[in-house]
C-alpha atoms as a PDB file:
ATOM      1  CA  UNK A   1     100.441  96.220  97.295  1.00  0.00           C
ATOM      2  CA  UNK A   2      98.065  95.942  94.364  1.00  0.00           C
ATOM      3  CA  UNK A   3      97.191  98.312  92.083  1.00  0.00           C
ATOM      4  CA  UNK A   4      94.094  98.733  90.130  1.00  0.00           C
ATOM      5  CA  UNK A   5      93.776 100.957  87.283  1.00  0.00           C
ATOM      6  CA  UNK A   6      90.097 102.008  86.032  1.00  0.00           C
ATOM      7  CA  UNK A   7      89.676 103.531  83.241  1.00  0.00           C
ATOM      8  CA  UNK A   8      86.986 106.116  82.243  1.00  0.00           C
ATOM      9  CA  UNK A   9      84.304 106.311  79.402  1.00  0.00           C
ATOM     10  CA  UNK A  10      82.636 108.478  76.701  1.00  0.00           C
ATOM     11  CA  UNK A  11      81.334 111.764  78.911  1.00  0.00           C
ATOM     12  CA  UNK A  12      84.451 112.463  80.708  1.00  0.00           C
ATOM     13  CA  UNK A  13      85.616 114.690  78.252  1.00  0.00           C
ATOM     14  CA  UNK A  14      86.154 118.126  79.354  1.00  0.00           C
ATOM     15  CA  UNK A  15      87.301 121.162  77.361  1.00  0.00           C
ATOM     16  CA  UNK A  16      91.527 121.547  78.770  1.00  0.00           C
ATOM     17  CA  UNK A  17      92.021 118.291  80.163  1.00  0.00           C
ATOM     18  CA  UNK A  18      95.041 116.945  80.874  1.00  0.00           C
ATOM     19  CA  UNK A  19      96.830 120.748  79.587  1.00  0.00           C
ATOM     20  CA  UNK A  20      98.672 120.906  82.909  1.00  0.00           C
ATOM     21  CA  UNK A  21      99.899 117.290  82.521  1.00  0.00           C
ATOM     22  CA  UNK A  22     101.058 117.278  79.479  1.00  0.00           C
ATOM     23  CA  UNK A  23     102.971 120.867  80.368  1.00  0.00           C
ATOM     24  CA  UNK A  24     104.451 119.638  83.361  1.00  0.00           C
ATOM     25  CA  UNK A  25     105.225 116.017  82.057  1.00  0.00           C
ATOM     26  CA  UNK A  26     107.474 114.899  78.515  1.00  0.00           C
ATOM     27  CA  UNK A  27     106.087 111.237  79.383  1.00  0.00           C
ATOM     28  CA  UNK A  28     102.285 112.542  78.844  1.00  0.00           C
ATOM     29  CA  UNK A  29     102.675 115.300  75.722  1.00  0.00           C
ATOM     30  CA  UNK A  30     104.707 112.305  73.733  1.00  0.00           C
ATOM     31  CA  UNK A  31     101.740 110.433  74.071  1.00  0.00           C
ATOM     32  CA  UNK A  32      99.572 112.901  72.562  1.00  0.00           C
ATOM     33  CA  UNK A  33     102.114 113.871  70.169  1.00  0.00           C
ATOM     34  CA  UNK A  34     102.672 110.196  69.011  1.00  0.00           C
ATOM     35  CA  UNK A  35      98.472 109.399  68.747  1.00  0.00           C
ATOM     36  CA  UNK A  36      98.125 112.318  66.650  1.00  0.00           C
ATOM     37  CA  UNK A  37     100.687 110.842  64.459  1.00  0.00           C
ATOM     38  CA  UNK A  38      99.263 107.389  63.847  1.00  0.00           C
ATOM     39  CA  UNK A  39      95.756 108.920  63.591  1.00  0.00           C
ATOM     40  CA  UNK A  40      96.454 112.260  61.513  1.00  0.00           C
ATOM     41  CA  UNK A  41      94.356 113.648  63.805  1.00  0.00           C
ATOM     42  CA  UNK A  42      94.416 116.950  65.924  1.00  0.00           C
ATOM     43  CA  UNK A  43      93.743 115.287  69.033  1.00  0.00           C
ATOM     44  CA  UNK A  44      95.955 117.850  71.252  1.00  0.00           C
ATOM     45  CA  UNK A  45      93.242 120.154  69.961  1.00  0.00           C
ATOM     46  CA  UNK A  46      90.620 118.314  71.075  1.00  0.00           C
ATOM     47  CA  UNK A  47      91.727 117.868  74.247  1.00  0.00           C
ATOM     48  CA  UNK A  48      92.626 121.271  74.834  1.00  0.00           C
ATOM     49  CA  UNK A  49      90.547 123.885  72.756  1.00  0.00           C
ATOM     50  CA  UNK A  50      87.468 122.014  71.459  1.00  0.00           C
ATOM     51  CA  UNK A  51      83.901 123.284  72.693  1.00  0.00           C
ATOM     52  CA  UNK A  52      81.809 120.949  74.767  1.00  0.00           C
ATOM     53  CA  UNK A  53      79.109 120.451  71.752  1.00  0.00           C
ATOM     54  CA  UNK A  54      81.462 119.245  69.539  1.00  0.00           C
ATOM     55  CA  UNK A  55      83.881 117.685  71.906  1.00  0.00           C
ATOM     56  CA  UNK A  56      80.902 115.573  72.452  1.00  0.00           C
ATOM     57  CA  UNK A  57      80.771 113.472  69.055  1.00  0.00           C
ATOM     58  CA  UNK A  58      82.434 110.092  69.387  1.00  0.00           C
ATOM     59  CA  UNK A  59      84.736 111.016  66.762  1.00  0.00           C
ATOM     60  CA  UNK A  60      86.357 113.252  68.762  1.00  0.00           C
ATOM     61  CA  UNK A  61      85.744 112.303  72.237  1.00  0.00           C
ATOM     62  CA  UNK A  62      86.947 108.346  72.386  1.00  0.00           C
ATOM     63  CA  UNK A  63      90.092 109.648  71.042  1.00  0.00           C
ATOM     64  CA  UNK A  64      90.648 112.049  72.847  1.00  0.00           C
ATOM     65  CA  UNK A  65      89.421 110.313  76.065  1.00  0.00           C
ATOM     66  CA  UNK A  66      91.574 107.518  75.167  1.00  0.00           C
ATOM     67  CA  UNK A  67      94.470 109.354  74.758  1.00  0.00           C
ATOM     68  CA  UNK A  68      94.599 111.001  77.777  1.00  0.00           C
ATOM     69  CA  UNK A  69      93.611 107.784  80.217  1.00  0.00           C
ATOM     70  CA  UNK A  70      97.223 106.098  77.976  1.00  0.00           C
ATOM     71  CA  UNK A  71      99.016 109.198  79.279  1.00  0.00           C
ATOM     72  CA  UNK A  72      98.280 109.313  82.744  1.00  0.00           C
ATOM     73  CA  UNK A  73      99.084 105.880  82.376  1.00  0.00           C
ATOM     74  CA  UNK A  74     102.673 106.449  80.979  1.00  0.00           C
ATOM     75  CA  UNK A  75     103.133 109.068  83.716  1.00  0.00           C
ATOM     76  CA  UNK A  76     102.385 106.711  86.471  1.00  0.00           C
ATOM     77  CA  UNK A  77     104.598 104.034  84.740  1.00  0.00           C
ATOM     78  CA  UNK A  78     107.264 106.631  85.089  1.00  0.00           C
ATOM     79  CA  UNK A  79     106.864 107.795  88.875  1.00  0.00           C
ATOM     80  CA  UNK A  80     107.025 103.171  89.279  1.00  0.00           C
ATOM     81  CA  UNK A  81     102.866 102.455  89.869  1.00  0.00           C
ATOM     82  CA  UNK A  82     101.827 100.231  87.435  1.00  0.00           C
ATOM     83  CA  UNK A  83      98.341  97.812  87.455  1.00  0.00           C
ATOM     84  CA  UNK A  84      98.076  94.660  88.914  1.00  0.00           C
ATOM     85  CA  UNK A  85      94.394  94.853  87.347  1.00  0.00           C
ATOM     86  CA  UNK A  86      92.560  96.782  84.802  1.00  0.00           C
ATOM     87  CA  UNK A  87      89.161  97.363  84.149  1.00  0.00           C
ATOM     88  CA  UNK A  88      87.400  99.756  81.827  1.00  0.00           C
ATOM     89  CA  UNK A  89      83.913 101.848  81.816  1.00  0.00           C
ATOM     90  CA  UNK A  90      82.679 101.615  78.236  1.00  0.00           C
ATOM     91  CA  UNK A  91      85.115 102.704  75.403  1.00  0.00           C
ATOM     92  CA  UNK A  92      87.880 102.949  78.909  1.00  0.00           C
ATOM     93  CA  UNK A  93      87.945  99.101  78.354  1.00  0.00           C
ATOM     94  CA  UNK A  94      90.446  99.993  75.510  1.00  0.00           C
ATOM     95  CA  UNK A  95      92.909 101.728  77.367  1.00  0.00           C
ATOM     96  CA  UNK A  96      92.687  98.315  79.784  1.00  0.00           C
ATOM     97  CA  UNK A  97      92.847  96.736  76.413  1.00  0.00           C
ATOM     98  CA  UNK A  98      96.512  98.689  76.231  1.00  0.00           C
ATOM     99  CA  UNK A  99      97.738  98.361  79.272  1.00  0.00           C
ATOM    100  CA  UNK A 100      97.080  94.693  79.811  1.00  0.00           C
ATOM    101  CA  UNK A 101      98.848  93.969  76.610  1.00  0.00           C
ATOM    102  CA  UNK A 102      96.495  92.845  74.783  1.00  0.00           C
ATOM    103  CA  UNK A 103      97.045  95.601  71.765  1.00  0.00           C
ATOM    104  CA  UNK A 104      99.663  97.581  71.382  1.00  0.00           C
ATOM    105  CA  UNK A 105      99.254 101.483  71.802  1.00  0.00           C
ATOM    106  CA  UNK A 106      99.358 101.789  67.844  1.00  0.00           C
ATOM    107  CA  UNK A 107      96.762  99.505  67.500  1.00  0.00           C
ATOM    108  CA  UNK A 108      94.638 100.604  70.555  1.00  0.00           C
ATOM    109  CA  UNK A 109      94.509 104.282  68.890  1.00  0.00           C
ATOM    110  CA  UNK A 110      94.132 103.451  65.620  1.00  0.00           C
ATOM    111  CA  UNK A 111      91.061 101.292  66.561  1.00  0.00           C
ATOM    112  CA  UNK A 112      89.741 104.176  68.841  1.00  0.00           C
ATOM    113  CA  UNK A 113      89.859 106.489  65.698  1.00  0.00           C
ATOM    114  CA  UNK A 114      87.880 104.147  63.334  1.00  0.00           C
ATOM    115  CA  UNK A 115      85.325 102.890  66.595  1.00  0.00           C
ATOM    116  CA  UNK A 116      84.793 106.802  67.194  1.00  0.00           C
ATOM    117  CA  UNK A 117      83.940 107.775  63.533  1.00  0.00           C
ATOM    118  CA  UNK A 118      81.576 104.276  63.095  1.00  0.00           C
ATOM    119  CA  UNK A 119      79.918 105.362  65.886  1.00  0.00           C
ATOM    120  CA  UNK A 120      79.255 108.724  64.999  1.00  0.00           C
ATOM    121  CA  UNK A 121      77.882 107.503  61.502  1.00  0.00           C
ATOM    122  CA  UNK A 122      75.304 105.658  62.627  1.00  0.00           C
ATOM    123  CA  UNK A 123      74.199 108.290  65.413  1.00  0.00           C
ATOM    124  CA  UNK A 124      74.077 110.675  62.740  1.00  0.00           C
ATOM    125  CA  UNK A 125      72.036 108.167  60.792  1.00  0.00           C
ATOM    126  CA  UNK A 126      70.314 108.035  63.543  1.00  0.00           C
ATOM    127  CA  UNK A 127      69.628 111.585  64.657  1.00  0.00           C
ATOM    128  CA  UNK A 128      68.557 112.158  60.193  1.00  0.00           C
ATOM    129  CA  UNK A 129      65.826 109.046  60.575  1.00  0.00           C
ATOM    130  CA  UNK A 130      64.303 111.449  63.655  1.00  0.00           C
ATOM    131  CA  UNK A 131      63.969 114.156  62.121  1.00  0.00           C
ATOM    132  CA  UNK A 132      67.416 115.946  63.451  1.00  0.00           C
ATOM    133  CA  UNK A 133      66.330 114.738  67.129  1.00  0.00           C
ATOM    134  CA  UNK A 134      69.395 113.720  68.981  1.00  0.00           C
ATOM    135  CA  UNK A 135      69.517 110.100  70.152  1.00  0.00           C
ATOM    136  CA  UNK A 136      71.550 109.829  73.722  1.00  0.00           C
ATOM    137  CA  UNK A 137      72.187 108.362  77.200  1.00  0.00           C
ATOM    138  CA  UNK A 138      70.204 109.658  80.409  1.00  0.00           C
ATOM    139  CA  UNK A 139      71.368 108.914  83.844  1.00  0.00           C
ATOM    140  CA  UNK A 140      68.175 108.022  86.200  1.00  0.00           C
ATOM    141  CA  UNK A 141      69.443 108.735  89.873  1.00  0.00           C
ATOM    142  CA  UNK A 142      67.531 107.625  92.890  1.00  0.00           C
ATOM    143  CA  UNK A 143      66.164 104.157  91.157  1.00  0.00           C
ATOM    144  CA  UNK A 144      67.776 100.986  91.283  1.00  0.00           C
ATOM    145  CA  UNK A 145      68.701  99.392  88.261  1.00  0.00           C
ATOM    146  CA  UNK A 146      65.693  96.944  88.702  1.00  0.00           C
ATOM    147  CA  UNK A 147      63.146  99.913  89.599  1.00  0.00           C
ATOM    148  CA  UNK A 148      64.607 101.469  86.071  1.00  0.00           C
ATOM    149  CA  UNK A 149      64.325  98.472  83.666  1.00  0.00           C
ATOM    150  CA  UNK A 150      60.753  98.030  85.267  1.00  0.00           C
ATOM    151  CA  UNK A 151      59.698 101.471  84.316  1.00  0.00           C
ATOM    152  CA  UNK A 152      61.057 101.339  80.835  1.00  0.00           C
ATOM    153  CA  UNK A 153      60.130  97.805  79.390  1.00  0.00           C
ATOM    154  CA  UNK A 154      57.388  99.368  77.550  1.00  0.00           C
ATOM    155  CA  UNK A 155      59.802 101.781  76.173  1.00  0.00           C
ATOM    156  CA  UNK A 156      62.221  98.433  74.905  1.00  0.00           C
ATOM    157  CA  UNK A 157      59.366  96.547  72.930  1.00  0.00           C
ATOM    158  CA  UNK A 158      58.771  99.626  71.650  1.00  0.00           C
ATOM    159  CA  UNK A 159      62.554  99.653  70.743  1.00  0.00           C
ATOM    160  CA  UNK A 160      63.039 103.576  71.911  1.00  0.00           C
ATOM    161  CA  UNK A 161      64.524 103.240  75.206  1.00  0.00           C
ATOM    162  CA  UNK A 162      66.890 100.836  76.836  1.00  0.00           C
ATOM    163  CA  UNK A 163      68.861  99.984  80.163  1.00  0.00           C
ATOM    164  CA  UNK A 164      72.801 100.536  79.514  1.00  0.00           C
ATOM    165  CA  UNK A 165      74.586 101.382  81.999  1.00  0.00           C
ATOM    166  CA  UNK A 166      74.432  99.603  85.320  1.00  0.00           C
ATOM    167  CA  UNK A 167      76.136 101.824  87.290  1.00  0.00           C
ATOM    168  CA  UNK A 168      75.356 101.486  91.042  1.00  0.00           C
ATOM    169  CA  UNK A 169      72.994 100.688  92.982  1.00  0.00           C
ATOM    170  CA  UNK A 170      71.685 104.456  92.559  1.00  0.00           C
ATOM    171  CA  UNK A 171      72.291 105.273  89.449  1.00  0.00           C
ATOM    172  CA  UNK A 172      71.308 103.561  85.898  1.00  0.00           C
ATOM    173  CA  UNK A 173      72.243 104.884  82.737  1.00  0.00           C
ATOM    174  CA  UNK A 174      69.286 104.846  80.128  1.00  0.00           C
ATOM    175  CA  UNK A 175      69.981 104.900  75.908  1.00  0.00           C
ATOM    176  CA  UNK A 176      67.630 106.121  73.627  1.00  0.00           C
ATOM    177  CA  UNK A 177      65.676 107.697  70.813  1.00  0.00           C
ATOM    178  CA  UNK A 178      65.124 111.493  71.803  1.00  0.00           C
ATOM    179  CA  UNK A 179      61.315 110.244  71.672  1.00  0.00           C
ATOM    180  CA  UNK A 180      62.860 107.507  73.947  1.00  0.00           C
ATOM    181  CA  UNK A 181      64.331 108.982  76.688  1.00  0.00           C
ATOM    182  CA  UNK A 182      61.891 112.076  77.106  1.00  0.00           C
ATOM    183  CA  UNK A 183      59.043 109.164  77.760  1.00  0.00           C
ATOM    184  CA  UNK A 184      61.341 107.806  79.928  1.00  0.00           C
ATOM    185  CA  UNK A 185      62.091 110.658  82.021  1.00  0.00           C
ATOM    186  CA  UNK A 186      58.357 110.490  82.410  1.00  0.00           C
ATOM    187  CA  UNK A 187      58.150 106.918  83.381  1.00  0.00           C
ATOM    188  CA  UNK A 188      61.233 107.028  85.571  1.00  0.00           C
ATOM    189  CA  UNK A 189      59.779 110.755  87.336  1.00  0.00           C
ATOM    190  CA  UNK A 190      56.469 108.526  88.025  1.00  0.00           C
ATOM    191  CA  UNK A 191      58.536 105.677  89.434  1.00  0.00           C
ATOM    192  CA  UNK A 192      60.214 107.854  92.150  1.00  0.00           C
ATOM    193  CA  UNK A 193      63.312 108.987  90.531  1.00  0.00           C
ATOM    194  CA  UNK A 194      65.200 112.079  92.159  1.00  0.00           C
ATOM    195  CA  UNK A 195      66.777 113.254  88.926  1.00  0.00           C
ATOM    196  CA  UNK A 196      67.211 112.670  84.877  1.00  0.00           C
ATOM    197  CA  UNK A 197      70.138 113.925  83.616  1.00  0.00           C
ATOM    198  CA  UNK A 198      70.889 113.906  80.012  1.00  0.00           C
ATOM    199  CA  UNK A 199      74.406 113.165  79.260  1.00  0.00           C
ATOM    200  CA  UNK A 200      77.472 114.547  76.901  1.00  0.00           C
ATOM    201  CA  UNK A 201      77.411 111.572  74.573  1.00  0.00           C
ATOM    202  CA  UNK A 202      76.324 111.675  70.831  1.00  0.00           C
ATOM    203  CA  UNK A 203      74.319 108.458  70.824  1.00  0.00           C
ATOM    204  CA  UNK A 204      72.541 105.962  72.410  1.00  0.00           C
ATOM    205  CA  UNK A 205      75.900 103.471  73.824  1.00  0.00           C
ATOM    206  CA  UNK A 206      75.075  99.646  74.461  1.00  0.00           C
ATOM    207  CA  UNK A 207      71.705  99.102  73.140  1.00  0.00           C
ATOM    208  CA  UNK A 208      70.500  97.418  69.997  1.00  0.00           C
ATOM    209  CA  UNK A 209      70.405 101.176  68.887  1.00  0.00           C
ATOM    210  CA  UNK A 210      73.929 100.371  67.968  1.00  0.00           C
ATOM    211  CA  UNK A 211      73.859  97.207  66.145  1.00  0.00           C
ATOM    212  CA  UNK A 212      74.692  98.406  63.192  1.00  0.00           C
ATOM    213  CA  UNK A 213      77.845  99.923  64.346  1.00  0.00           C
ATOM    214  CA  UNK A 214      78.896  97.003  65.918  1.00  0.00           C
ATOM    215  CA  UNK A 215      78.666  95.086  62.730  1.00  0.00           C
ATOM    216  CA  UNK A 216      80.809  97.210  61.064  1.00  0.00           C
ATOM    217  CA  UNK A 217      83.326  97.342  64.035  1.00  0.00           C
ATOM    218  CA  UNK A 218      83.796  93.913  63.873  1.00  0.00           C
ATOM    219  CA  UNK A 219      85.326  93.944  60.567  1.00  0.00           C
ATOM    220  CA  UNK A 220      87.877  95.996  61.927  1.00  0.00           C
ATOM    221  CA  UNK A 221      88.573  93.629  64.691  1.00  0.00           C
ATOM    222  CA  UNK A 222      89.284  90.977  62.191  1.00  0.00           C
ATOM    223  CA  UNK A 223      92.427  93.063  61.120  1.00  0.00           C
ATOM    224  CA  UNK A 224      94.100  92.802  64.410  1.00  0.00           C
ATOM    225  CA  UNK A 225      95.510  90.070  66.337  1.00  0.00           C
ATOM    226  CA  UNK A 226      94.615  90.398  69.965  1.00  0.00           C
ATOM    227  CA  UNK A 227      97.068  89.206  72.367  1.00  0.00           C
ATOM    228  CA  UNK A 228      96.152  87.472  75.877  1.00  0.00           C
ATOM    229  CA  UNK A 229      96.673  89.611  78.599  1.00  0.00           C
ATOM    230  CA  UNK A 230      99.710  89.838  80.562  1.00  0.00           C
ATOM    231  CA  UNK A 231      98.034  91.878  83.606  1.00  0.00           C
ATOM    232  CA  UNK A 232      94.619  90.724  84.831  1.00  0.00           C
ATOM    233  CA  UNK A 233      91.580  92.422  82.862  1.00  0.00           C
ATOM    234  CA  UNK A 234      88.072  92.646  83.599  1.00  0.00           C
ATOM    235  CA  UNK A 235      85.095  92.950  81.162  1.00  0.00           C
ATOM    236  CA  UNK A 236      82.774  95.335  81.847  1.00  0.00           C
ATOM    237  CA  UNK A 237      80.328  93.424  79.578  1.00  0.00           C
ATOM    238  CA  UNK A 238      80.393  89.789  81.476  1.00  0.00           C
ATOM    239  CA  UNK A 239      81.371  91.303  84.822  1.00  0.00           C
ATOM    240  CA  UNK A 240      84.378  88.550  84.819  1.00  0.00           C
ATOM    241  CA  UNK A 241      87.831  88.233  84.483  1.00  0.00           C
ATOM    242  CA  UNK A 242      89.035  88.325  80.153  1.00  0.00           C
ATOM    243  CA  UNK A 243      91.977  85.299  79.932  1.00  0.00           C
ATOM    244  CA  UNK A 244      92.255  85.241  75.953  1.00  0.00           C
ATOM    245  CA  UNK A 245      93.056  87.721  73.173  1.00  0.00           C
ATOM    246  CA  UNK A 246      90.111  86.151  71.306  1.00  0.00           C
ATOM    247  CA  UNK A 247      87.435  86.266  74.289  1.00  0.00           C
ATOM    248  CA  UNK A 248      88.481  90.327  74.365  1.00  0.00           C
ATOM    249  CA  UNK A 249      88.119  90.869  70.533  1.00  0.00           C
ATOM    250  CA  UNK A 250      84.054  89.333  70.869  1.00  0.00           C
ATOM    251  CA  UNK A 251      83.801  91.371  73.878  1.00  0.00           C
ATOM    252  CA  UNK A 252      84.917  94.643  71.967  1.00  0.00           C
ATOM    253  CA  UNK A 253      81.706  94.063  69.678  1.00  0.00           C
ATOM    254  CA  UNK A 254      79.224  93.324  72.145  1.00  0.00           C
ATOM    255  CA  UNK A 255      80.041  96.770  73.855  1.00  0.00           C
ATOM    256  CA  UNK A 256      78.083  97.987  71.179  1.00  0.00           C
ATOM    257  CA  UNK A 257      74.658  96.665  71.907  1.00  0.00           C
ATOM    258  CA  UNK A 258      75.028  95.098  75.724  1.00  0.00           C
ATOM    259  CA  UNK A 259      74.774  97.092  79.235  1.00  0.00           C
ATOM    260  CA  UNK A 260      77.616  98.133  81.071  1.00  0.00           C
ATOM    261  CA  UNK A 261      77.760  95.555  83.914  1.00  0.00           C
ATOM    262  CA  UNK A 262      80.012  98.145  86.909  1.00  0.00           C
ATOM    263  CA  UNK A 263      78.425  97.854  90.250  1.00  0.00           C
ATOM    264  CA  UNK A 264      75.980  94.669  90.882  1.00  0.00           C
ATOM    265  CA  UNK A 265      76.582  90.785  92.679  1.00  0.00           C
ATOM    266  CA  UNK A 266      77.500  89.746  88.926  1.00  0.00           C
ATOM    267  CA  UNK A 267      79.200  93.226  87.800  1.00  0.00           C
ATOM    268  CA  UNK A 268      82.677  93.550  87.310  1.00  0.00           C
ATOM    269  CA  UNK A 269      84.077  96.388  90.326  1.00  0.00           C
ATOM    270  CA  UNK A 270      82.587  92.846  92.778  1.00  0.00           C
ATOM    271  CA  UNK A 271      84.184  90.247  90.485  1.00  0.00           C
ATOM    272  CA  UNK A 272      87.974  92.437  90.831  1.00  0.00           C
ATOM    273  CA  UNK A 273      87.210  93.186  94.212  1.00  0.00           C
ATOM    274  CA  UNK A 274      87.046  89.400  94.905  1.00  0.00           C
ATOM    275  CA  UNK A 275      88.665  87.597  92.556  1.00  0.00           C
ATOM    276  CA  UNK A 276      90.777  84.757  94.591  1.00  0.00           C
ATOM    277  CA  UNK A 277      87.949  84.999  97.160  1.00  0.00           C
ATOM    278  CA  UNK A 278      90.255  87.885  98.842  1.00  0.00           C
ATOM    279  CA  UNK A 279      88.680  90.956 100.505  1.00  0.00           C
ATOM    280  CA  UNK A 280      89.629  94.552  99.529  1.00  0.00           C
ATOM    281  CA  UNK A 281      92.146  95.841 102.280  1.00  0.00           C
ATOM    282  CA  UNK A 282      94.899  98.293 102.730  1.00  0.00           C
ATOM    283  CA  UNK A 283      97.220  96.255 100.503  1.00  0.00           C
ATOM    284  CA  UNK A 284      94.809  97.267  97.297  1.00  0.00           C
ATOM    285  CA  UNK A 285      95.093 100.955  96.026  1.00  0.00           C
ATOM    286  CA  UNK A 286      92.213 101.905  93.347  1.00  0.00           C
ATOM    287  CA  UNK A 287      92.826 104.646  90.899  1.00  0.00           C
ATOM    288  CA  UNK A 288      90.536 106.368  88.184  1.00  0.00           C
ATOM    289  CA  UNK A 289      92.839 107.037  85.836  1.00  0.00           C
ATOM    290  CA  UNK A 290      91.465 109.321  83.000  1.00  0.00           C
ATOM    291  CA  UNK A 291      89.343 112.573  82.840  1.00  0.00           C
ATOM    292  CA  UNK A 292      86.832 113.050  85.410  1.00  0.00           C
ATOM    293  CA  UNK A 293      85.537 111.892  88.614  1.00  0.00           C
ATOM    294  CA  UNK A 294      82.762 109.892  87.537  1.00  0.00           C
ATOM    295  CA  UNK A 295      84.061 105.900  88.510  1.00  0.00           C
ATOM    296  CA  UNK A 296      84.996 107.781  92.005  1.00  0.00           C
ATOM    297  CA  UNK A 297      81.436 108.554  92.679  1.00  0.00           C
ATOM    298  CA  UNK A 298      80.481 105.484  91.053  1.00  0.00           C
ATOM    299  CA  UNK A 299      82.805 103.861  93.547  1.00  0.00           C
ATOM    300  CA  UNK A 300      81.357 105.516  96.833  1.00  0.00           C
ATOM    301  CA  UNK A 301      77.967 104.254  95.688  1.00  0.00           C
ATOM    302  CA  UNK A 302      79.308 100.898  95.114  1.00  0.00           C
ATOM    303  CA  UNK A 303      79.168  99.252  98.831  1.00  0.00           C
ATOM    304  CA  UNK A 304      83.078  98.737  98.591  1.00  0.00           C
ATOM    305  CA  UNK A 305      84.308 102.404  99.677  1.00  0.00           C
ATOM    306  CA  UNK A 306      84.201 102.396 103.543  1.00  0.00           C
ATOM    307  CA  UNK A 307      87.495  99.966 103.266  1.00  0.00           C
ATOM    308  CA  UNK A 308      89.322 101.509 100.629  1.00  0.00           C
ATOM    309  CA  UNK A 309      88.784 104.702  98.377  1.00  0.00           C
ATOM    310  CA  UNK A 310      89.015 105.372  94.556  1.00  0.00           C
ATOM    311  CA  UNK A 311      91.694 108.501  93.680  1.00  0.00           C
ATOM    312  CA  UNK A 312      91.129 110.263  90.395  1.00  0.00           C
ATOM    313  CA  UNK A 313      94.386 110.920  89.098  1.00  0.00           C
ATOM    314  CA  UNK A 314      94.090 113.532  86.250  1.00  0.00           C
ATOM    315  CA  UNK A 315      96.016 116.732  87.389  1.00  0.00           C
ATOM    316  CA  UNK A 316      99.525 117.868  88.339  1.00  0.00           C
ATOM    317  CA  UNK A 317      98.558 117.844  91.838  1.00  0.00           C
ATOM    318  CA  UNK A 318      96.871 114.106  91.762  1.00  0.00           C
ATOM    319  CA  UNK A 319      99.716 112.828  90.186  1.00  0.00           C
ATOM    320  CA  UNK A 320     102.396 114.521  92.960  1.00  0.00           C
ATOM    321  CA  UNK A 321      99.920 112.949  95.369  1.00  0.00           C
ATOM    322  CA  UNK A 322     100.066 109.744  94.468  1.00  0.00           C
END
C-alpha cells in the first residue's frame, strides 16, 4: 500500500477549521499550541474565530493553513498512515516540505510566518499603487488552460493579468490587477467560459505580480539549510519529482512568480501518478490532507479518478474513516 499525502493551498481557509480535531485529538491541539509558540502568533485564533475577510490575508491564512495540514498530519502519523509521497498545491508544498524531511516543523512554521507577512506587504503595496483596488486570483471554469492563456495574452503584455494556476483540464486559475482580472472575466466570458469566480486570496499568487516578494523570500531561504528528502516529493512548479535540499530551496522562490503545474501531461498529480512507469491501482490510497475539498474536485477533473479516489481528511469523522 502507498500512501500519498496532498497538501492544500492559500483559499482553503475556513472560519472553525480543524476545532473538532483539535478537541477530539492531543496529537493535533499540540501542534497548534507548539506553532503559536515559535511564531508568537495567535494562530488557534485564526483558525477558529477569525472572519473570512481577514482570514483571507496571507499573513494569517498560510499559517494558519499550514498549521492545520501539519496536524492532520501528526494525527494520521498517530492512527500508523504515513506518506509514501507528498505533493503540495501552492504554499501546501511546505507542509510536503515538512513531512518529507526536508525542514523541520520549526523551521517550516517559522518560514510560513515570514512568507505570509512578505506576501501581504507587497499585495498591500500593491492594492495602494491601484488606488485601494484589490489585486487577486480568479478561477475561469469551463476553459482549458490553453483556451485561458489564449484569451488573456493581451492582458500579460499588458502585465495585468496572468495564467497561475493550472488546475485541470476545466479549471485555470487567473492572477491579477483588479483592472486585470475584471478585463479578463470579459475576455474569458467571450471565449466560452461557464463561470469566473473570484477567490479568498489577498493577491495575485505565481505571477511576476510577485517578484518582488520572491526576492525578498529568498533571503530568508539563505538562513536555512534544506535537507534532501527522505519521502518522495513532488514540485508543483516543474511537475517532477524534488531529489535535493538545494533543488527545493530554488523551487520555494519560483512559487512566487511561476504557475502552479497540478493536472496536465507535464504537471505533477501525472508525474506521481506514474513515477516508475507504474499505474495507479488499489495498492495507492490518495488523501487531501488539509482544509477543504478543493484537490478532491481537482482530482475528479484530473482523468485519474475512475481507478482510485482522493479522501479529504479534515474532520473527526474523516479521520475515524480512514
Amino acid at each position: 500500500m502507498k500512501n500519498v499525502f496532498l497538501f492544500p493551498g492559500q483559499g482553503a481557509q475556513k472560519k472553525g477549521m480543524l476545532l473538532d480535531v483539535c478537541e477530539r485529538y492531543e496529537e493535533a491541539k499540540q501542534i497548534v499550541e507548539l506553532a503559536e509558540k515559535i511564531t508568537g502568533e495567535p494562530v488557534s485564533k485564526y483558525m477558529w474565530e477569525t472572519e473570512e475577510a481577514e482570514l483571507s490575508r496571507s499573513d494569517r491564512s498560510q499559517l494558519a493553513i499550514t498549521t492545520a495540514s501539519l496536524a492532520l498530519a501528526e494525527v494520521l502519523k498517530s492512527k500508523g498512515i504515513e506518506c509514501d509521497i507528498c505533493a503540495g498545491f501552492s504554499l501546501g508544498e511546505f507542509a510536503a516540505l515538512c513531512v518529507s524531511g526536508v525542514l523541520t516543523f520549526e523551521e517550516t512554521i517559522s518560514l510560513v510566518a515570514k512568507r505570509g507577512k512578505i506576501m501581504q506587504k507587497v499585495c498591500d503595496e500593491l492594492a495602494a499603487s491601484c488606488n485601494g483596488s484589490l489585486p487577486g486570483m480568479a478561477a475561469v471554469i469551463g476553459l482549458t488552460p490553453e483556451q485561458t492563456a489564449e484569451a488573456v495574452a493581451s492582458l500579460e503584455k499588458e502585465h495585468l493579468a496572468f495564467c497561475a494556476n493550472l488546475n485541470s483540464p476545466k479549471q485555470t486559475v487567473v492572477s491579477g490587477t483588479d483592472e486585470g482580472l475584471s478585463r479578463a472575466q470579459e475576455l474569458c466570458t467571450a471565449a466560452g467560459c461557464r463561470r469566473f469566480i473570484r477567490l479568498k486570496v489577498a493577491g495575485p499568487f505565481h505571477s511576476p505580480l510577485m517578484q518582488k516578494a520572491g526576492d525578498e523570500f529568498k533571503t530568508e531561504l539563505a538562513k536555512l539549510n534544506f535537507k534532501n528528502p527522505v519521502k518522495r516529493l513532488f514540485s508543483n512548479v516543474t511537475g517532477k519529482e524534488i531529489t535535493t535540499g538545494e533543488e527545493a530551496a530554488k523551487l520555494a522562490v519560483l512559487h512566487f512568480t511561476n504557475p502552479v503545474r497540478w493536472t496536465s501531461e507535464e504537471a505533477e498529480i501525472a508525474h506521481i501518478i506514474n513515477f516508475n512507469n507504474s499505474s495507479v491501482n488499489d495498492n495507492w490510497k490518495l488523501f487531501e490532507v488539509g482544509p477543504g475539498t478543493v484537490l478532491s474536485g481537482l482530482w475528479r477533473d484530473s482523468g485519474y479518478s475512475e481507478n482510485i479516489s482522493c479522501n479529504a481528511i479534515n474532520t473527526v469523522e474523516t479521520l475515524e474513516v480512514n
